[in-house]
PDB file of N, CA and C in Angstrom:
ATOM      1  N   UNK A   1      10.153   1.174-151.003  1.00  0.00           N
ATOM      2  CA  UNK A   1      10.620   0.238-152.008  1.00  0.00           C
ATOM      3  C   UNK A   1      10.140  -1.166-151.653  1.00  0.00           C
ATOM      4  N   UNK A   2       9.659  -2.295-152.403  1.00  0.00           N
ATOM      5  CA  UNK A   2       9.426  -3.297-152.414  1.00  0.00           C
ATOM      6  C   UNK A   2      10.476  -4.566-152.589  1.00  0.00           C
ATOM      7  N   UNK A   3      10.300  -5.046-151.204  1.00  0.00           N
ATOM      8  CA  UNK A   3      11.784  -6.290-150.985  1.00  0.00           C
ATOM      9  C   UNK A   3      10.745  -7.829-151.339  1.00  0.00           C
ATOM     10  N   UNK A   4      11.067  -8.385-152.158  1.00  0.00           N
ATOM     11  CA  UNK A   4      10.768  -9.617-152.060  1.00  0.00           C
ATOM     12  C   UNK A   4      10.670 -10.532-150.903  1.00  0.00           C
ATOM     13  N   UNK A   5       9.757 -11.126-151.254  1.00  0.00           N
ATOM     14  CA  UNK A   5       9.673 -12.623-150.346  1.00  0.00           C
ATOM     15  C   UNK A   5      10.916 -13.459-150.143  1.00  0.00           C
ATOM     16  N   UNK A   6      11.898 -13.298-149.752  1.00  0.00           N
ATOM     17  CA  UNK A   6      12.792 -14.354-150.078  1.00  0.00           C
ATOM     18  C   UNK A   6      12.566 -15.794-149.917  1.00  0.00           C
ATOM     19  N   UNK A   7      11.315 -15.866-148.721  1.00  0.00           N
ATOM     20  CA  UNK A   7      11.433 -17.486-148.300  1.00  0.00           C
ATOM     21  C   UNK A   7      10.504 -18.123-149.239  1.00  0.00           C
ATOM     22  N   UNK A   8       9.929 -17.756-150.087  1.00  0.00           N
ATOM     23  CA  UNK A   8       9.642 -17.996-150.943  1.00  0.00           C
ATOM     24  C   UNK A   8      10.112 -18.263-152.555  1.00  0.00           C
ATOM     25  N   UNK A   9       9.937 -19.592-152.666  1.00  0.00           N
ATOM     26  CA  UNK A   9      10.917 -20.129-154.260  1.00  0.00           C
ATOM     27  C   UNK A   9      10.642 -18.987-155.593  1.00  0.00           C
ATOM     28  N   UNK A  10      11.853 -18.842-156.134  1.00  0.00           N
ATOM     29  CA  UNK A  10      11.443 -17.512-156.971  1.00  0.00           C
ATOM     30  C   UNK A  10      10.753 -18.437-158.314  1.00  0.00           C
ATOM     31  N   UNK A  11      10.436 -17.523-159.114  1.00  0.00           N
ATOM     32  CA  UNK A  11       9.093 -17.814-159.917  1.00  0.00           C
ATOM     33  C   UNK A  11       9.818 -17.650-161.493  1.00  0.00           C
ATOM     34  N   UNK A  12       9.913 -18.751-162.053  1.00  0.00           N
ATOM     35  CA  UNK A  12      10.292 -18.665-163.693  1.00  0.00           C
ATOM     36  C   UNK A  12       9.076 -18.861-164.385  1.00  0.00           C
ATOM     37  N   UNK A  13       9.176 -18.266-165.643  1.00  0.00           N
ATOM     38  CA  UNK A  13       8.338 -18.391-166.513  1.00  0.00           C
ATOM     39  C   UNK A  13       8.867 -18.787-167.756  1.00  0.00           C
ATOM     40  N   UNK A  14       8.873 -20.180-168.527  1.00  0.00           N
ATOM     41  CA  UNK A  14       9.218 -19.930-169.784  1.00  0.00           C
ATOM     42  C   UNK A  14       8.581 -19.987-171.048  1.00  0.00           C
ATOM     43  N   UNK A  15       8.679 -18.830-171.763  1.00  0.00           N
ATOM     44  CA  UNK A  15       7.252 -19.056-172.571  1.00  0.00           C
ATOM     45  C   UNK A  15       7.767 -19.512-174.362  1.00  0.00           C
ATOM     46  N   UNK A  16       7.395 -20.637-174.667  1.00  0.00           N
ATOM     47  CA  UNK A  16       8.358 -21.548-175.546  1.00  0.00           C
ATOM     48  C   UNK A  16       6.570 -21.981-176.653  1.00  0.00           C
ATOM     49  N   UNK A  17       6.966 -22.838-177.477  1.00  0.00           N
ATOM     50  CA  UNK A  17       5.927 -23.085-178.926  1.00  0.00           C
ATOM     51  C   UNK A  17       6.166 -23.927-178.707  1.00  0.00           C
ATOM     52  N   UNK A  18       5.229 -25.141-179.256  1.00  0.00           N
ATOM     53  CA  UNK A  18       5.341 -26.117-180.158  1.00  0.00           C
ATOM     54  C   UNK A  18       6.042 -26.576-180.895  1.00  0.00           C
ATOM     55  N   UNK A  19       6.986 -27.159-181.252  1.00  0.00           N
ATOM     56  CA  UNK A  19       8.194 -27.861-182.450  1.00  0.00           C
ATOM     57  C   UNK A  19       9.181 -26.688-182.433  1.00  0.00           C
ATOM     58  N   UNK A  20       9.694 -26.654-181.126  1.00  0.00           N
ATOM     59  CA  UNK A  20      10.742 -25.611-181.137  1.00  0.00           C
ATOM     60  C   UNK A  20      11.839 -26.173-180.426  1.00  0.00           C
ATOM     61  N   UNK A  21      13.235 -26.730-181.210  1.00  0.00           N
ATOM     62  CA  UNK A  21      14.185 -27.254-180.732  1.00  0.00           C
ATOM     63  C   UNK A  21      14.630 -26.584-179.715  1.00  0.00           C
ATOM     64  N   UNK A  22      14.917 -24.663-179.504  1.00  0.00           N
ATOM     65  CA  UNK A  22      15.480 -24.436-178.647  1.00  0.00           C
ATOM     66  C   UNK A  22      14.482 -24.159-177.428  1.00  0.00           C
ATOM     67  N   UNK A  23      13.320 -24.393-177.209  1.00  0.00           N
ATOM     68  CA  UNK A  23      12.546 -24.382-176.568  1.00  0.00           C
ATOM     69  C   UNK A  23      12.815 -25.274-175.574  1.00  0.00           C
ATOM     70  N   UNK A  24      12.810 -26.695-176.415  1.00  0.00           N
ATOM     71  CA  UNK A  24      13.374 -28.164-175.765  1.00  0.00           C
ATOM     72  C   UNK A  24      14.710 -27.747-175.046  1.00  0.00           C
ATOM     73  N   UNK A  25      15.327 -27.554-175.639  1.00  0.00           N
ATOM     74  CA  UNK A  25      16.736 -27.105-175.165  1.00  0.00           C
ATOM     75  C   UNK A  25      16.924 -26.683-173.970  1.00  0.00           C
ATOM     76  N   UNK A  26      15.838 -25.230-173.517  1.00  0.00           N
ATOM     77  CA  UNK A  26      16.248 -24.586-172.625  1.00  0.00           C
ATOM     78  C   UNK A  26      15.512 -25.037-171.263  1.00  0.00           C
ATOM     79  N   UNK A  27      14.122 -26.322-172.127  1.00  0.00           N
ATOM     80  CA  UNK A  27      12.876 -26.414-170.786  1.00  0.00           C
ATOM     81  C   UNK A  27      13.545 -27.705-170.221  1.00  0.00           C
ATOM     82  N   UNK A  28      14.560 -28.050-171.148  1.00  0.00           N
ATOM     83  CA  UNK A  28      15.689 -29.835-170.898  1.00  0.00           C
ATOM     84  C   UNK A  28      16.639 -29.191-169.522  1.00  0.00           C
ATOM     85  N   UNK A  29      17.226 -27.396-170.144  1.00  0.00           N
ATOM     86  CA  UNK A  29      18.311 -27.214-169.067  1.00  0.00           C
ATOM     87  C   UNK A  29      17.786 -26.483-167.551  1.00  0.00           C
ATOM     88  N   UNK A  30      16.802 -26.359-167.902  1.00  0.00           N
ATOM     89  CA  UNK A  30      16.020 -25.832-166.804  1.00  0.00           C
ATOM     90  C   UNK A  30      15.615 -26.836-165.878  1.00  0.00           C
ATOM     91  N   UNK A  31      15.266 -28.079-166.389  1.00  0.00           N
ATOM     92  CA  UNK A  31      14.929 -29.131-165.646  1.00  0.00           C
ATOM     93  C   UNK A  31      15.995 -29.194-164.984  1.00  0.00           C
ATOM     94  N   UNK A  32      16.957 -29.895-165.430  1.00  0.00           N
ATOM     95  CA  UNK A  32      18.230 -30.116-164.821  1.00  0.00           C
ATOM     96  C   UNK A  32      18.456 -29.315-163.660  1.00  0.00           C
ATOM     97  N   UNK A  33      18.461 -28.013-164.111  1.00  0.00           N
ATOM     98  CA  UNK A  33      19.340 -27.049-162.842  1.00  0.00           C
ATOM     99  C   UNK A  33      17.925 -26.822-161.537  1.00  0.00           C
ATOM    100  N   UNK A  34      16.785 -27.389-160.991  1.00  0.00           N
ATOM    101  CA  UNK A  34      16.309 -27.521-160.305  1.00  0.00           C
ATOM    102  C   UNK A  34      16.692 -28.731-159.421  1.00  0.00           C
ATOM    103  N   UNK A  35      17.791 -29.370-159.429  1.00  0.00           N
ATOM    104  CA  UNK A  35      18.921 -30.062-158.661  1.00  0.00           C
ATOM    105  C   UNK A  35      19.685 -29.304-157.730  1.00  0.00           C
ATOM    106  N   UNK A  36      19.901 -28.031-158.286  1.00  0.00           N
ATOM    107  CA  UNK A  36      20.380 -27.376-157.535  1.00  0.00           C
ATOM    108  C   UNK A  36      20.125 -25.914-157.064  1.00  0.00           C
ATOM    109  N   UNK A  37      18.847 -25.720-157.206  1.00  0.00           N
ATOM    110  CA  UNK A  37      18.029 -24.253-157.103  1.00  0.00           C
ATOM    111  C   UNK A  37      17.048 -24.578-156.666  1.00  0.00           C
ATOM    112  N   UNK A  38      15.922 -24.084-155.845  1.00  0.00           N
ATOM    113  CA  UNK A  38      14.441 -24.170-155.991  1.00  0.00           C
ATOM    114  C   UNK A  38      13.685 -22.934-156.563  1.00  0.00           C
ATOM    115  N   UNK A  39      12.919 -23.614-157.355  1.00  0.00           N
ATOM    116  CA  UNK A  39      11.857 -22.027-157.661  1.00  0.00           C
ATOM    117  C   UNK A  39      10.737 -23.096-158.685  1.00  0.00           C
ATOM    118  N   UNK A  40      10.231 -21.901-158.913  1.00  0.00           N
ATOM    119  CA  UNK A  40       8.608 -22.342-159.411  1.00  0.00           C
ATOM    120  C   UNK A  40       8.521 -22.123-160.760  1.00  0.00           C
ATOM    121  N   UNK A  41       8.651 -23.313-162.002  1.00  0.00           N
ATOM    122  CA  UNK A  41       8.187 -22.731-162.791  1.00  0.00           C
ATOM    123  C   UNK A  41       7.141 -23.398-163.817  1.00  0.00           C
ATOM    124  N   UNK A  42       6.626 -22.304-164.616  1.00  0.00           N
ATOM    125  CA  UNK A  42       5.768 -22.033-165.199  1.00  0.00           C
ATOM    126  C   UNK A  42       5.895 -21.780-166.756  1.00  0.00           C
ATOM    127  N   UNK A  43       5.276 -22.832-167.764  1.00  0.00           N
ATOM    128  CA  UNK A  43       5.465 -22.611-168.948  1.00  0.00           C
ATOM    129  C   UNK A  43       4.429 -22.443-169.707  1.00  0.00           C
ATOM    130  N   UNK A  44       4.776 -21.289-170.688  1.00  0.00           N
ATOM    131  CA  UNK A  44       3.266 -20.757-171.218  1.00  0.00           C
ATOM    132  C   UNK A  44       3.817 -20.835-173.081  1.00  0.00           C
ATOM    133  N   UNK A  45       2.781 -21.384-173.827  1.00  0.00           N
ATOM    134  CA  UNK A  45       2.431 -21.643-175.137  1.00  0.00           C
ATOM    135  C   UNK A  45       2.245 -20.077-175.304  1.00  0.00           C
ATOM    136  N   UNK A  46       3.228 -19.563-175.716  1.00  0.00           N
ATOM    137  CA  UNK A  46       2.986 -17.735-176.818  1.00  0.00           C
ATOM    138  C   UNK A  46       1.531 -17.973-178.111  1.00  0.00           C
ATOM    139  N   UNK A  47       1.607 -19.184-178.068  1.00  0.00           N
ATOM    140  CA  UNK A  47       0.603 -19.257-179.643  1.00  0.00           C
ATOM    141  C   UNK A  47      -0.708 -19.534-179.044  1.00  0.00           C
ATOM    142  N   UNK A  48      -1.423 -20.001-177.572  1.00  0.00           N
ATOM    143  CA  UNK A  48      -2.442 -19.741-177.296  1.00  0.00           C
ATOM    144  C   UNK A  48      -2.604 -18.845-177.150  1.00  0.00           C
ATOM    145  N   UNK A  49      -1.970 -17.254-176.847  1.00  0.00           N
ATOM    146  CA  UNK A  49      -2.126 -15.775-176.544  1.00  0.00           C
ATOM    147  C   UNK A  49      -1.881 -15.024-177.671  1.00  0.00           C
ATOM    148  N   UNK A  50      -2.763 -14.306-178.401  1.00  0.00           N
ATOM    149  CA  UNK A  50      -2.344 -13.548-179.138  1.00  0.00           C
ATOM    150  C   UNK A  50      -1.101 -12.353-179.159  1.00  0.00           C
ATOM    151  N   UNK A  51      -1.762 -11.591-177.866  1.00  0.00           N
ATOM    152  CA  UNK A  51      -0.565 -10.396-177.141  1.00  0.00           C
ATOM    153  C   UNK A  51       0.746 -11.037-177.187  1.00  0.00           C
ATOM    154  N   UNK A  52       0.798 -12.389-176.351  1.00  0.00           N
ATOM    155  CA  UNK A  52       2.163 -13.018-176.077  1.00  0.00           C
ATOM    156  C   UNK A  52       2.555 -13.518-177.509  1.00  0.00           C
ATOM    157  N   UNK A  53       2.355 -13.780-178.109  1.00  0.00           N
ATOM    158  CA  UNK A  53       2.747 -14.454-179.659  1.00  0.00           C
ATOM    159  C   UNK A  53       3.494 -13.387-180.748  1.00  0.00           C
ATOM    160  N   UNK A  54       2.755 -12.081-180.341  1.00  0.00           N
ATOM    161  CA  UNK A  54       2.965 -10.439-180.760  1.00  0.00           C
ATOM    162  C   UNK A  54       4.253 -10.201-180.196  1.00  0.00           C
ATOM    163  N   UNK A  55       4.483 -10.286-178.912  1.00  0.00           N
ATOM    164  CA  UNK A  55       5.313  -9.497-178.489  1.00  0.00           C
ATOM    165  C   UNK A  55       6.809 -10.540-178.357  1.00  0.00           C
ATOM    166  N   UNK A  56       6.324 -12.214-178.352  1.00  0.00           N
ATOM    167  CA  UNK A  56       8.134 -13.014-178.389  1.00  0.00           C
ATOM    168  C   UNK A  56       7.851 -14.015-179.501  1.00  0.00           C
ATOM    169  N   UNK A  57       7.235 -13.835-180.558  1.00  0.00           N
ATOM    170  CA  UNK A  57       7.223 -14.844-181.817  1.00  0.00           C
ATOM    171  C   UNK A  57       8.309 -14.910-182.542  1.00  0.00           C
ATOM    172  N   UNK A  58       9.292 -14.129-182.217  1.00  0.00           N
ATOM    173  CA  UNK A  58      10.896 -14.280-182.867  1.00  0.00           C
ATOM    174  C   UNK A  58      11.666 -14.422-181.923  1.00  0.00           C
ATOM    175  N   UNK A  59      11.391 -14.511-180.226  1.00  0.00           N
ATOM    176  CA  UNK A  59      12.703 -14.502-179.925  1.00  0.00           C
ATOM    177  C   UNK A  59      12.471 -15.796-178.961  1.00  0.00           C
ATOM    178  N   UNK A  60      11.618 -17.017-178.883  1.00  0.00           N
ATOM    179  CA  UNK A  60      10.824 -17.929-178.241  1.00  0.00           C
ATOM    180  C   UNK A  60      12.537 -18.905-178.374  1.00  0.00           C
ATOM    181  N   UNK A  61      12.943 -20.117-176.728  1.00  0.00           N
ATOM    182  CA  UNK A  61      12.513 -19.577-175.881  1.00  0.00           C
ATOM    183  C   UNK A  61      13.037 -17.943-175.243  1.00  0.00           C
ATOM    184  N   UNK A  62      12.039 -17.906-174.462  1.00  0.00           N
ATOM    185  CA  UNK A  62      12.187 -16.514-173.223  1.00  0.00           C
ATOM    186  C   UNK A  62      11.822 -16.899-171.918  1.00  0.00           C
ATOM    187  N   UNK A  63      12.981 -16.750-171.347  1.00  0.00           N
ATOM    188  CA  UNK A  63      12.915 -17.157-169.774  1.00  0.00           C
ATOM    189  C   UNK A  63      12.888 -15.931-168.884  1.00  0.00           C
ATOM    190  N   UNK A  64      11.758 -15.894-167.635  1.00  0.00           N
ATOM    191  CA  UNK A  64      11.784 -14.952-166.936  1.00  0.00           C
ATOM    192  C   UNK A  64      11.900 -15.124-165.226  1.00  0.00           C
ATOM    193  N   UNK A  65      12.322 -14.895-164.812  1.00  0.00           N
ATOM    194  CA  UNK A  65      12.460 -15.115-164.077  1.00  0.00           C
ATOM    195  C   UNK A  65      12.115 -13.735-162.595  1.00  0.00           C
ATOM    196  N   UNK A  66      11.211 -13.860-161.752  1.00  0.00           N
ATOM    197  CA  UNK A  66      10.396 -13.044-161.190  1.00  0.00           C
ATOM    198  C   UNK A  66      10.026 -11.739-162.097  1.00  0.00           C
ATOM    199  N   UNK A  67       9.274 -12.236-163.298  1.00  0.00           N
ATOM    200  CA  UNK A  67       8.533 -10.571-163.701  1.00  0.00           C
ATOM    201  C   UNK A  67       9.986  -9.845-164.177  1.00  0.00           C
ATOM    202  N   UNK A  68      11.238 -10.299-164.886  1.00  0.00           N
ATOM    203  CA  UNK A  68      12.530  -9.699-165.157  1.00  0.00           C
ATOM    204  C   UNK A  68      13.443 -10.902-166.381  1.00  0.00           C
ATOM    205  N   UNK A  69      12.917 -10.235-167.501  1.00  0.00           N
ATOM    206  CA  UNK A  69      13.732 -11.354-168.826  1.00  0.00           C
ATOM    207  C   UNK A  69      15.357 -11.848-168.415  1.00  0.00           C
ATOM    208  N   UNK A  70      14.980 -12.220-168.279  1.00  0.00           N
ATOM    209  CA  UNK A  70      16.605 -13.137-168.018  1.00  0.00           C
ATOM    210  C   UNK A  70      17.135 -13.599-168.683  1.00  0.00           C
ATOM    211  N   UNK A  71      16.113 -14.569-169.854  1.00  0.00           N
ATOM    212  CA  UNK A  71      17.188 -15.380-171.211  1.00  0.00           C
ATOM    213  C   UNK A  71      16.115 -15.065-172.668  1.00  0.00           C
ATOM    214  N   UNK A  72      16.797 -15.270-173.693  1.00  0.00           N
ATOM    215  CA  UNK A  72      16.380 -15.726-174.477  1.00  0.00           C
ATOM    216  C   UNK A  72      16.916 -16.299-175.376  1.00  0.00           C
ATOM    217  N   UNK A  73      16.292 -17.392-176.381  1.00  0.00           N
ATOM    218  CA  UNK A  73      17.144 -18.335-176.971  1.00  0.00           C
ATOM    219  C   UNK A  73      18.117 -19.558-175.653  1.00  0.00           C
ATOM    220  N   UNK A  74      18.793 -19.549-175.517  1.00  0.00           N
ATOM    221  CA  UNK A  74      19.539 -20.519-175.190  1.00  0.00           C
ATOM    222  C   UNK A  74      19.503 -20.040-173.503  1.00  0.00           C
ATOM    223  N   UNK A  75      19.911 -20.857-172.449  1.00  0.00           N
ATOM    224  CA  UNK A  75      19.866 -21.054-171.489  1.00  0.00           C
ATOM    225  C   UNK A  75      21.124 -21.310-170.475  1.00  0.00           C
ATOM    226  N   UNK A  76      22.369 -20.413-170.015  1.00  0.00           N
ATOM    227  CA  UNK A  76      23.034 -20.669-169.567  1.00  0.00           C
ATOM    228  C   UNK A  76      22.963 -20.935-168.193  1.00  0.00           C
ATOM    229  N   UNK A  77      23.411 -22.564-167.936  1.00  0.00           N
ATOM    230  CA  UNK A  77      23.553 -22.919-166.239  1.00  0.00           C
ATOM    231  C   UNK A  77      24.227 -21.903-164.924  1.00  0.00           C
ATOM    232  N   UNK A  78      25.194 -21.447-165.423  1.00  0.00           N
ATOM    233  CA  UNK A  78      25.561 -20.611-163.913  1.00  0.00           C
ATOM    234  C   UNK A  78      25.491 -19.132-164.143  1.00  0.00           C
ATOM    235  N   UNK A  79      25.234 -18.966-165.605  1.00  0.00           N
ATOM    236  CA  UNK A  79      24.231 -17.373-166.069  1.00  0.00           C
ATOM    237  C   UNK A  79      22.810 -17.715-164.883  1.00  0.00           C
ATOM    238  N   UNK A  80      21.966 -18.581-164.873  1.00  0.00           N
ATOM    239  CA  UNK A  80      20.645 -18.873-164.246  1.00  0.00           C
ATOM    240  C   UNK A  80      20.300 -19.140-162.927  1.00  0.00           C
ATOM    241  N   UNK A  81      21.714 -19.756-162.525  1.00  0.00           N
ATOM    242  CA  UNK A  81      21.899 -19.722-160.978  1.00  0.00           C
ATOM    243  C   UNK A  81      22.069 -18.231-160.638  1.00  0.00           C
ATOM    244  N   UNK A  82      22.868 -18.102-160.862  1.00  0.00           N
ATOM    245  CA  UNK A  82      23.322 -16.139-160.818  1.00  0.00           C
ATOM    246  C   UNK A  82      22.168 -15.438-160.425  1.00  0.00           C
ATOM    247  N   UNK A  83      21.269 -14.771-161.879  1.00  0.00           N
ATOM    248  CA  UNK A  83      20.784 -14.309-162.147  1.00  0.00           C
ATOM    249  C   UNK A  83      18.814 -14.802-161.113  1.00  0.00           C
ATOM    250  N   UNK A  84      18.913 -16.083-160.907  1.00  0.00           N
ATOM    251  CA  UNK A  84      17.980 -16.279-160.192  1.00  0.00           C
ATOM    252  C   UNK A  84      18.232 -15.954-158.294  1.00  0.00           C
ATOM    253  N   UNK A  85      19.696 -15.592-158.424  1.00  0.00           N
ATOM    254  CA  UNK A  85      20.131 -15.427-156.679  1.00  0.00           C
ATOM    255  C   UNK A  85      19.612 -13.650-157.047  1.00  0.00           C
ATOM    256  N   UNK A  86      20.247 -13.187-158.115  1.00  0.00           N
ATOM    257  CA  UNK A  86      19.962 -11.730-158.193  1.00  0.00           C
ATOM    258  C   UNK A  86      18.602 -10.960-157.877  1.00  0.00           C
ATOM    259  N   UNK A  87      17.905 -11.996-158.988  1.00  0.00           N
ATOM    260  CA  UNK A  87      16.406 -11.508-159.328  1.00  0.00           C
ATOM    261  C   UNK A  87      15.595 -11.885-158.010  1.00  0.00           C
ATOM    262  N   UNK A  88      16.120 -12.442-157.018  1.00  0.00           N
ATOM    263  CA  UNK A  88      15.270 -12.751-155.790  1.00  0.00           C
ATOM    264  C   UNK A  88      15.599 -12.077-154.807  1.00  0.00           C
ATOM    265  N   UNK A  89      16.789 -11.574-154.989  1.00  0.00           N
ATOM    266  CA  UNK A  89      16.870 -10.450-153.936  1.00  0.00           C
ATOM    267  C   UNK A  89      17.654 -10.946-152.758  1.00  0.00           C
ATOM    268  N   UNK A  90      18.374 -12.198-152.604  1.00  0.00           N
ATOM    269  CA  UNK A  90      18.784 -12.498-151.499  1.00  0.00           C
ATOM    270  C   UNK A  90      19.528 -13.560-152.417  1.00  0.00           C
ATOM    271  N   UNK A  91      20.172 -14.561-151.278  1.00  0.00           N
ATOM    272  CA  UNK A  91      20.280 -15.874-151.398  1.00  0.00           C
ATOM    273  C   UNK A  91      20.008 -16.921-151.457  1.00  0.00           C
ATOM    274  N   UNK A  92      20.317 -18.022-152.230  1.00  0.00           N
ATOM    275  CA  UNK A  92      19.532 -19.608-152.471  1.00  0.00           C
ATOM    276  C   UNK A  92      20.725 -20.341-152.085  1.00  0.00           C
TER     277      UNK A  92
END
């Protein structure tokens, strides 16, 4: 079975559009909660990718967090702490 890196900051991805209020929303609460988390993230435009545009063009944002959907639409603070202690396999 494959154990994560722990010492290594876990890895978000949020993949959000152009003129998308809840996009703002969630890349506003995400900022924030790197006050009190570390990890790496990464935001990707669905509308430069065709595949990606196919597969979350209704449900944008989508937050992932190590390779494992974690949110979509809206962004809860201690849902994300949680779920980012989970998805890493250890503790932050």
């Amino acid at each position: 079975m494959f154990k994560r890196d722990t010492s290594q900051p876990a890895a978000v991805t949020l993949y959000t559009r152009k003129g998308c209020h809840l996009c703002d929303e969630a890349r506003a609460e995400i900022d924030r909660l790197r006050a009190k988390a570390e990890f790496e993230l990464e935001t990707v435009d669905i509308d430069s990718d065709a595949g990606l545009q196919a597969r979350f063009n209704d449900e944008v944002p989508v937050v992932f967090i190590n390779g494992r959907k974690a949110f979509k639409y809206r962004v809860e603070p201690r849902e994300f702490l949680s779920r980012l202690r989970t998805f890493s396999g250890g503790r932050r």
